[in-house]
C-alpha atoms as a PDB file:
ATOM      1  CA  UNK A   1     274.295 130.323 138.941  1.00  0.00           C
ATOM      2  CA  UNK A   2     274.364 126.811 138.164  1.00  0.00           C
ATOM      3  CA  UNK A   3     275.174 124.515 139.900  1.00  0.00           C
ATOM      4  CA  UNK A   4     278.993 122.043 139.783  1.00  0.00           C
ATOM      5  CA  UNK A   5     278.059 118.651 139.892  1.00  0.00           C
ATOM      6  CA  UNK A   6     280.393 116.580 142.807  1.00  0.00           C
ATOM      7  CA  UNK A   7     281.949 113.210 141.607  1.00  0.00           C
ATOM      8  CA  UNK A   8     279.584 110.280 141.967  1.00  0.00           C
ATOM      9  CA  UNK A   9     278.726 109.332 145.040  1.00  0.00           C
ATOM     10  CA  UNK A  10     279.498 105.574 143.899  1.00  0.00           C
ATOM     11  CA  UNK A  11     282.816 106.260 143.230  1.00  0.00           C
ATOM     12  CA  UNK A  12     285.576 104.428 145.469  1.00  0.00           C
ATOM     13  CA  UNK A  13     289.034 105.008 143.578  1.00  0.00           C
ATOM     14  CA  UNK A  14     290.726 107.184 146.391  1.00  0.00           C
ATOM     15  CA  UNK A  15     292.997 109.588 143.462  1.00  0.00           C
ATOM     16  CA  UNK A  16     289.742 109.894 141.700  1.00  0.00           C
ATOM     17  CA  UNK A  17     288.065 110.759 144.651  1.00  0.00           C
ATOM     18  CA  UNK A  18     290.256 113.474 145.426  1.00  0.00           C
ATOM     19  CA  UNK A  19     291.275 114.926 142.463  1.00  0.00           C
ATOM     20  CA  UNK A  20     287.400 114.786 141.565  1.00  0.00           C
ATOM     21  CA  UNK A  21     286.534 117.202 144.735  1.00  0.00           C
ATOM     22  CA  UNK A  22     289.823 119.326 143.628  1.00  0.00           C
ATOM     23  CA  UNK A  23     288.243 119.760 140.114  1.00  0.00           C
ATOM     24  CA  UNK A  24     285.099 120.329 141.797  1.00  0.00           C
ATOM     25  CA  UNK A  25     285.982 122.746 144.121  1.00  0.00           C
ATOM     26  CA  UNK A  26     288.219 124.800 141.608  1.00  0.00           C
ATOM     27  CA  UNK A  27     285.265 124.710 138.759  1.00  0.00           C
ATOM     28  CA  UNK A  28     282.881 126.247 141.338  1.00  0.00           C
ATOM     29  CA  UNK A  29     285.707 129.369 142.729  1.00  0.00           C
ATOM     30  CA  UNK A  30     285.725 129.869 138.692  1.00  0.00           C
ATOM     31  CA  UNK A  31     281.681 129.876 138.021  1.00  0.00           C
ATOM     32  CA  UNK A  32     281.525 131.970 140.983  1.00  0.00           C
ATOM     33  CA  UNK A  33     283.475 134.561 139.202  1.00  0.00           C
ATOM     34  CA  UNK A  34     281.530 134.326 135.802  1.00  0.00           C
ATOM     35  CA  UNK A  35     279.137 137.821 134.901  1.00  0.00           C
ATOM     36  CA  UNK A  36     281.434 140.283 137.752  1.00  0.00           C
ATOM     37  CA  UNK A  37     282.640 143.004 136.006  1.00  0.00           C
ATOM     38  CA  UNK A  38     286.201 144.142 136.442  1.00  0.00           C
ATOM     39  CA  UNK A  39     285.595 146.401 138.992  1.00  0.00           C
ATOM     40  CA  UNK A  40     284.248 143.835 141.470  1.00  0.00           C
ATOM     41  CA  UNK A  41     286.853 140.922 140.319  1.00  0.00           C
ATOM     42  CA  UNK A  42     289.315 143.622 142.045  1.00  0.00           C
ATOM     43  CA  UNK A  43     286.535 144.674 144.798  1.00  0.00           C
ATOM     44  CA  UNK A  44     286.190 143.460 148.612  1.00  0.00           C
ATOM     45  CA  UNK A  45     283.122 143.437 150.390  1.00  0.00           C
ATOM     46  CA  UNK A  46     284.672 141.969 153.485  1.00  0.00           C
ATOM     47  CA  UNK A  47     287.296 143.362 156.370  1.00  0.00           C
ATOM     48  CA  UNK A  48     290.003 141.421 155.572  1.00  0.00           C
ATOM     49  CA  UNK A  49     289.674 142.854 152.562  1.00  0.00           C
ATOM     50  CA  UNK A  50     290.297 140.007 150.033  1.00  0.00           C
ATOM     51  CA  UNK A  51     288.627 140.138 146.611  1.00  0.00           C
ATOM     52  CA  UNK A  52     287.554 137.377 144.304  1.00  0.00           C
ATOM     53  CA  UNK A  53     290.367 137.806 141.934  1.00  0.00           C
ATOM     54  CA  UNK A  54     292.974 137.731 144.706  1.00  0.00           C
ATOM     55  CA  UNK A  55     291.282 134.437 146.296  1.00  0.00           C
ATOM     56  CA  UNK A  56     291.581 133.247 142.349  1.00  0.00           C
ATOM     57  CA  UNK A  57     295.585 134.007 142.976  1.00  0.00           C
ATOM     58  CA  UNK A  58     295.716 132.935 146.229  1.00  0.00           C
ATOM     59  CA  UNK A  59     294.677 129.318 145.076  1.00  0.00           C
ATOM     60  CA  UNK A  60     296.661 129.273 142.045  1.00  0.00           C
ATOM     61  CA  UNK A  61     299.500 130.178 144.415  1.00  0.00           C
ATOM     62  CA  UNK A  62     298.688 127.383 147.630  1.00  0.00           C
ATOM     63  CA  UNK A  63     298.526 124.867 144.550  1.00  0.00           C
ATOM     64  CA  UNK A  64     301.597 125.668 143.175  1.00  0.00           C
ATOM     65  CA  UNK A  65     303.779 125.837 146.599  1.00  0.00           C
ATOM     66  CA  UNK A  66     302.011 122.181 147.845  1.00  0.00           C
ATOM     67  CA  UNK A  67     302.284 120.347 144.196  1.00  0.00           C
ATOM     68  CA  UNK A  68     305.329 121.967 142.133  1.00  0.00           C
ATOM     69  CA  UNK A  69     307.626 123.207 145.162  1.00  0.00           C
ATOM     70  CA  UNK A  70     307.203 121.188 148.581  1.00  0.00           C
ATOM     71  CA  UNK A  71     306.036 118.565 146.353  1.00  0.00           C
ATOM     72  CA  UNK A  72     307.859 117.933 143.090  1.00  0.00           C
ATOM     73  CA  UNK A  73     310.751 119.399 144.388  1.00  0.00           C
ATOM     74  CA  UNK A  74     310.849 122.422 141.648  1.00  0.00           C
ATOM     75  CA  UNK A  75     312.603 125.984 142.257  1.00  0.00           C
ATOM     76  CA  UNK A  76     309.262 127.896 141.276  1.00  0.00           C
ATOM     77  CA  UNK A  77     308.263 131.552 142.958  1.00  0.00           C
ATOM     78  CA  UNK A  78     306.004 130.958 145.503  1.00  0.00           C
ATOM     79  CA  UNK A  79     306.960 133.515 147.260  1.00  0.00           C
ATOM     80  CA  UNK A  80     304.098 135.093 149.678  1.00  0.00           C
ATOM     81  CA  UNK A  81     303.836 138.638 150.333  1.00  0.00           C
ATOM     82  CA  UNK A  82     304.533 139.503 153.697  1.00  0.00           C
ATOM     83  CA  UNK A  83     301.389 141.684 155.188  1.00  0.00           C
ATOM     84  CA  UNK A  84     297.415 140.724 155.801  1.00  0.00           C
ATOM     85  CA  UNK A  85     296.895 143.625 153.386  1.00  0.00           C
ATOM     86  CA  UNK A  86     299.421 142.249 150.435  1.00  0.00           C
ATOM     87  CA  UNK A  87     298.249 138.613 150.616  1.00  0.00           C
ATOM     88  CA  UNK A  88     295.156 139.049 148.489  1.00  0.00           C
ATOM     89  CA  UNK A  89     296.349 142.177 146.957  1.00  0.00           C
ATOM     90  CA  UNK A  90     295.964 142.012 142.984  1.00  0.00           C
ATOM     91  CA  UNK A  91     297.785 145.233 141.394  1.00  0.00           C
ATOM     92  CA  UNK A  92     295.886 147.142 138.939  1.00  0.00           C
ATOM     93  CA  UNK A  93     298.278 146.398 136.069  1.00  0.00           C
ATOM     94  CA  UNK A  94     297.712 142.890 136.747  1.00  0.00           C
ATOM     95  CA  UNK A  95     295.171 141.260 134.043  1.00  0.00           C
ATOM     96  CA  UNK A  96     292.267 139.120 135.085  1.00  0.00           C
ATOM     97  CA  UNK A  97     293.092 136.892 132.151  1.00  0.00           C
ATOM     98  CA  UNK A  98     296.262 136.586 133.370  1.00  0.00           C
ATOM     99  CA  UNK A  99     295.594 135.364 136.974  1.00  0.00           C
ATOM    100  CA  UNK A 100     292.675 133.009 135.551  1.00  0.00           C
ATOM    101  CA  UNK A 101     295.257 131.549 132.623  1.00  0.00           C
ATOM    102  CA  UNK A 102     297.787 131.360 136.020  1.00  0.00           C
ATOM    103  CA  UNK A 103     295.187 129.394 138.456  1.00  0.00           C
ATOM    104  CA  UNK A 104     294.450 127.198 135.251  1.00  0.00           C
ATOM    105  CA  UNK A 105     298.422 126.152 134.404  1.00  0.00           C
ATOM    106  CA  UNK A 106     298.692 124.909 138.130  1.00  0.00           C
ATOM    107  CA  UNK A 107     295.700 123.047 138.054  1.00  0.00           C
ATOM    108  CA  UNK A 108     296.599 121.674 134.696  1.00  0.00           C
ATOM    109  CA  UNK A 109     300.765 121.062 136.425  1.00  0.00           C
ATOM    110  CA  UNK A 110     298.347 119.333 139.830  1.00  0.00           C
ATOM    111  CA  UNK A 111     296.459 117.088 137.179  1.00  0.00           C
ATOM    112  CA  UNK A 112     299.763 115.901 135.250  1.00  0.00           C
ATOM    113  CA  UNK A 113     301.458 115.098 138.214  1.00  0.00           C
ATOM    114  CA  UNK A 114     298.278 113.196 139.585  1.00  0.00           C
ATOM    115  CA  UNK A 115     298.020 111.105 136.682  1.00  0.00           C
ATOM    116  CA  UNK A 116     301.509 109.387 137.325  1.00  0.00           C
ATOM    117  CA  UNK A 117     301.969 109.833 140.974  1.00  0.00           C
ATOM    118  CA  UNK A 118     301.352 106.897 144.178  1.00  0.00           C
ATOM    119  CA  UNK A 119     299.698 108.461 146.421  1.00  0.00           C
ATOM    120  CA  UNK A 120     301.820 107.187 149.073  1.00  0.00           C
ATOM    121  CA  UNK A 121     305.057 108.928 147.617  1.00  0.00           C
ATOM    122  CA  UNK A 122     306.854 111.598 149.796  1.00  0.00           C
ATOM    123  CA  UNK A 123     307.113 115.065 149.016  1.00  0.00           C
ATOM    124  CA  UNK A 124     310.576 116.537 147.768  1.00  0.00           C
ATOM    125  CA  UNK A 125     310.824 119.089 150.582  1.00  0.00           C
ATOM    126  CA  UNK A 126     309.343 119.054 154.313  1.00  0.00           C
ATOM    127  CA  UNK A 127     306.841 121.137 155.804  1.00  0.00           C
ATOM    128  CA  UNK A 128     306.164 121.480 159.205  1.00  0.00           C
ATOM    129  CA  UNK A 129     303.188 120.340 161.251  1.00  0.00           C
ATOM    130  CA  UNK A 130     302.721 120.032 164.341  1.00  0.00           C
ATOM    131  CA  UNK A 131     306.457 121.195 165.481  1.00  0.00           C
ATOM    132  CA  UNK A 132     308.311 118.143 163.447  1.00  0.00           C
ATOM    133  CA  UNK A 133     309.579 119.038 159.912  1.00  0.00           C
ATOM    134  CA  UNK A 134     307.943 115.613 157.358  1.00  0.00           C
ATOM    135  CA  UNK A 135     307.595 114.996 154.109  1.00  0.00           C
ATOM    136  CA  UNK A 136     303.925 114.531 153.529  1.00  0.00           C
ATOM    137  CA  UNK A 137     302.560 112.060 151.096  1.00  0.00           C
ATOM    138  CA  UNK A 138     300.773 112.824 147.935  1.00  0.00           C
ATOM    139  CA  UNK A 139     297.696 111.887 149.111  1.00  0.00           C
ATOM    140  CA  UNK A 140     298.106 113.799 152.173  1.00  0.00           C
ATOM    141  CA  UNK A 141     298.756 117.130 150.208  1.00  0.00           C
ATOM    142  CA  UNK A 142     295.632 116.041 148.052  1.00  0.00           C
ATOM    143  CA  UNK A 143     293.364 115.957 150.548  1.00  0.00           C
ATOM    144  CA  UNK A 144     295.027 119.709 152.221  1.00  0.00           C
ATOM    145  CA  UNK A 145     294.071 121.030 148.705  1.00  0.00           C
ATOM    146  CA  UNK A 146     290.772 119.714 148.955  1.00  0.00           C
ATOM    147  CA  UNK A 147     289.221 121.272 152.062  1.00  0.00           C
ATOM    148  CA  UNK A 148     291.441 124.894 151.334  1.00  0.00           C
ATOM    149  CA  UNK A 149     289.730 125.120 147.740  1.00  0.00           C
ATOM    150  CA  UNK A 150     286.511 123.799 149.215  1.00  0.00           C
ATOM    151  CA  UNK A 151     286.783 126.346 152.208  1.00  0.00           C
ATOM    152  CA  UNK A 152     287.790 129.374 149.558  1.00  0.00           C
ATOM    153  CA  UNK A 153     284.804 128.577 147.703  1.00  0.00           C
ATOM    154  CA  UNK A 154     282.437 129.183 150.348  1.00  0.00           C
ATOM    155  CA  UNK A 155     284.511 132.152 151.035  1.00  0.00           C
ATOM    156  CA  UNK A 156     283.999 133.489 146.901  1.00  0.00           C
ATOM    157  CA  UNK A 157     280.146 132.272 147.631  1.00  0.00           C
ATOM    158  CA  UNK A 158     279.794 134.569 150.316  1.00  0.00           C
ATOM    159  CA  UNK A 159     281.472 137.545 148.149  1.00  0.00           C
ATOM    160  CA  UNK A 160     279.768 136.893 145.149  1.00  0.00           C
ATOM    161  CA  UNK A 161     276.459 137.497 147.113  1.00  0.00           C
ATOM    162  CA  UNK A 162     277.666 140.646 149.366  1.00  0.00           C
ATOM    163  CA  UNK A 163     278.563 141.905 145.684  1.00  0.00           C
ATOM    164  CA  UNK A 164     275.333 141.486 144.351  1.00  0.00           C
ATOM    165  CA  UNK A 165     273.217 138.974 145.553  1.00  0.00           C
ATOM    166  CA  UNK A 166     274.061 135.887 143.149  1.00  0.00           C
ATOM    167  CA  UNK A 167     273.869 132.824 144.838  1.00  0.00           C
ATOM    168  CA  UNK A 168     274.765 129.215 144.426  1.00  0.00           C
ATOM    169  CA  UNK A 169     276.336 126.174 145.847  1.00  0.00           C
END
């Protein structure tokens, strides 16, 4: 498994920076799924029970609540399901293609708004952190993207070897 190169490590642009590790991050949960077979996109190895293609989901889903609804403001579905057991779940008739062409429009939708957003603009809606409801700024919801993909792709790097034994960084 080869390895996804980070951004340089003399860059200093702060949207660069971030978006760079986003890229990063979401390059690497994608790698990690190249050469599984069907039946272990859809398989867990761990007790939660989450597989790789519902992590793949999962993302494509955290990216378009933070960016397209809290952020933008948009009236998208981002609705979550409501058990442990239904928040990874990918249903059978659901194609692979599918969920990878999905995680790939909201990272494509994250990039566009990037490209024309300050980073200190407010989000459309408020979330709630810390027990006050605020509108967090872009940068803010940048950086929250950054450590869940990063975290999730540890998480897929861990699966990916349970499965069968690839490793990689």
């Amino acid at each position: 498994m080869a390895e996804t190169p980070e951004p340089p490590p003399t860059l200093a642009d702060p949207r660069a920076l971030l978006l760079g590790y986003l890229d990063h991050s979401a390059t690497a949960v994608l790698r990690k799924l190249d050469g599984l077979s069907e039946q272990d996109l859809r398989r867990s190895v761990v007790p939660s029970g989450w597989t790789p293609l519902g992590m793949v989901k999962h993302l494509a889903c955290t990216e378009r609540f933070w960016i397209r609804y809290l952020f933008a403001g948009e009236d998208v579905d981002f609705s979550w399901p409501g058990t442990a057991e239904q928040k990874w779940f990918v249903a059978p008739e659901e194609p692979s293609a599918d969920i990878t062409a999905f995680f790939l429009a909201e990272r494509e939708n994250c990039a566009r708004l990037a490209a024309v957003t300050p980073l200190d603009r407010r989000a459309a809606r408020t979330t709630r952190r810390g027990g006050a409801e605020e509108h967090p700024t872009f940068a803010w919801i940048l950086c929250h993207l950054v450590q869940s993909f990063a975290r999730h792709a540890g998480h897929v790097d861990v699966g990916r070897e349970l499965l069968d034994g690839v490793t990689g960084k």
